[in-house]
C-alpha atoms as a PDB file:
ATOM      1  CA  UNK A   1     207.980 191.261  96.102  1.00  0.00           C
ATOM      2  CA  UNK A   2     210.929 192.052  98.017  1.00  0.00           C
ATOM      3  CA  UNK A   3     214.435 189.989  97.630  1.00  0.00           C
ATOM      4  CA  UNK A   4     216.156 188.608 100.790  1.00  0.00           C
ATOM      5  CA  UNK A   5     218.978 186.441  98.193  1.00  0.00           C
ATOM      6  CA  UNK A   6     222.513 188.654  98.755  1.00  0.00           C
ATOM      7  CA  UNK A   7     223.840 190.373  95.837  1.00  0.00           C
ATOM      8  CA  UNK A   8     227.138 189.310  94.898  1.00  0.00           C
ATOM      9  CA  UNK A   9     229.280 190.993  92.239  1.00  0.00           C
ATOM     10  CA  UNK A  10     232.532 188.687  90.505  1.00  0.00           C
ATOM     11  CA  UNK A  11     234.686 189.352  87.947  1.00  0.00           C
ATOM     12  CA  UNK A  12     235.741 186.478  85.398  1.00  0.00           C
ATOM     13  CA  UNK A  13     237.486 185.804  82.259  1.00  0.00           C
ATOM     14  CA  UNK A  14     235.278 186.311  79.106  1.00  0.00           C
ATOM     15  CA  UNK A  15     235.654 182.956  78.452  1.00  0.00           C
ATOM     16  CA  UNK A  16     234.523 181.554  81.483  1.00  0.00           C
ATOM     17  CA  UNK A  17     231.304 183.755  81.366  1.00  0.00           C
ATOM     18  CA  UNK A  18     230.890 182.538  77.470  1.00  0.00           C
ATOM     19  CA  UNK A  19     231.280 179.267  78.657  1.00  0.00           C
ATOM     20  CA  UNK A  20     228.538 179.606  81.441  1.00  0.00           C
ATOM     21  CA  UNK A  21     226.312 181.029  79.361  1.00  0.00           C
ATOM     22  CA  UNK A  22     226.044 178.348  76.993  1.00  0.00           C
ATOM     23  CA  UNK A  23     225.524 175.591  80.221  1.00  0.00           C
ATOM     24  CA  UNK A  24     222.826 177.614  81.005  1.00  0.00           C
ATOM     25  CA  UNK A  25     221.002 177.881  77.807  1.00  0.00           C
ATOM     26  CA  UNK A  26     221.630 174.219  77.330  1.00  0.00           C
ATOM     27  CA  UNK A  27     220.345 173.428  81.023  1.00  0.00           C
ATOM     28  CA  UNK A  28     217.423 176.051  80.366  1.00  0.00           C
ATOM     29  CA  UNK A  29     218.474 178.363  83.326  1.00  0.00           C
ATOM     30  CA  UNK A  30     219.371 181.974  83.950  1.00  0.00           C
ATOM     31  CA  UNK A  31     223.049 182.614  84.562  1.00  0.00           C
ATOM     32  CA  UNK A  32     222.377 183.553  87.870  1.00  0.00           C
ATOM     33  CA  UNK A  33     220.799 179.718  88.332  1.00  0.00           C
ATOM     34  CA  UNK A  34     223.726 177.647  86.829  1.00  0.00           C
ATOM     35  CA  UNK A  35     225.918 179.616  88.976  1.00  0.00           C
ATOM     36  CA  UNK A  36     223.764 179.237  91.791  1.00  0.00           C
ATOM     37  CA  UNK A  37     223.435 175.215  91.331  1.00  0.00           C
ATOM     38  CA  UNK A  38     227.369 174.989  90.459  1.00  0.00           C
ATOM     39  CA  UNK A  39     228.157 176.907  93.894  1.00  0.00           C
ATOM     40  CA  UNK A  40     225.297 174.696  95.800  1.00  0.00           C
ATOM     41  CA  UNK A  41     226.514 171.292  94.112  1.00  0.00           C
ATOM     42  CA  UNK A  42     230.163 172.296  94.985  1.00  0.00           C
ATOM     43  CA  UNK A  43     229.755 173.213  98.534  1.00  0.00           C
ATOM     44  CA  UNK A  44     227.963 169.816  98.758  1.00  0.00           C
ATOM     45  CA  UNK A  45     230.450 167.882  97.814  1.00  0.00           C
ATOM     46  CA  UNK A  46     232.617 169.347 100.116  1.00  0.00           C
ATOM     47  CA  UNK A  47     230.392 169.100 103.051  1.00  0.00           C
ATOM     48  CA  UNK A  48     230.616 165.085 102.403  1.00  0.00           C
ATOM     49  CA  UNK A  49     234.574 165.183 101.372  1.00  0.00           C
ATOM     50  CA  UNK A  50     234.706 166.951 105.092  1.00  0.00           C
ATOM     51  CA  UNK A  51     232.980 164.129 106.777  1.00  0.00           C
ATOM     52  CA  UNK A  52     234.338 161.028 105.384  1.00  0.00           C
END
């Protein structure tokens, strides 16, 4: 199965990577999805902060 998703490479502080790790595991998600679902609930928000 071939991936269309863009790779995206990002440095951050250990701690901020320690402290994503541990949402994930207590959300039950990869890294890559609490990052994914941070970034989508974030660019939400803004879409609605942009129209009000």
């Amino acid at each position: 199965m071939t991936r269309h998703d863009k790779q995206l490479n990002v440095r951050m502080a250990h701690e901020t990577v320690d402290e994503l790790k541990k949402a994930a595991l207590d959300n039950r998600r990869s890294l890559t999805a609490q990052l994914n679902t941070i970034v989508e609930e974030w660019l939400k928000q803004n879409q609605k902060s942009a129209k009000a």
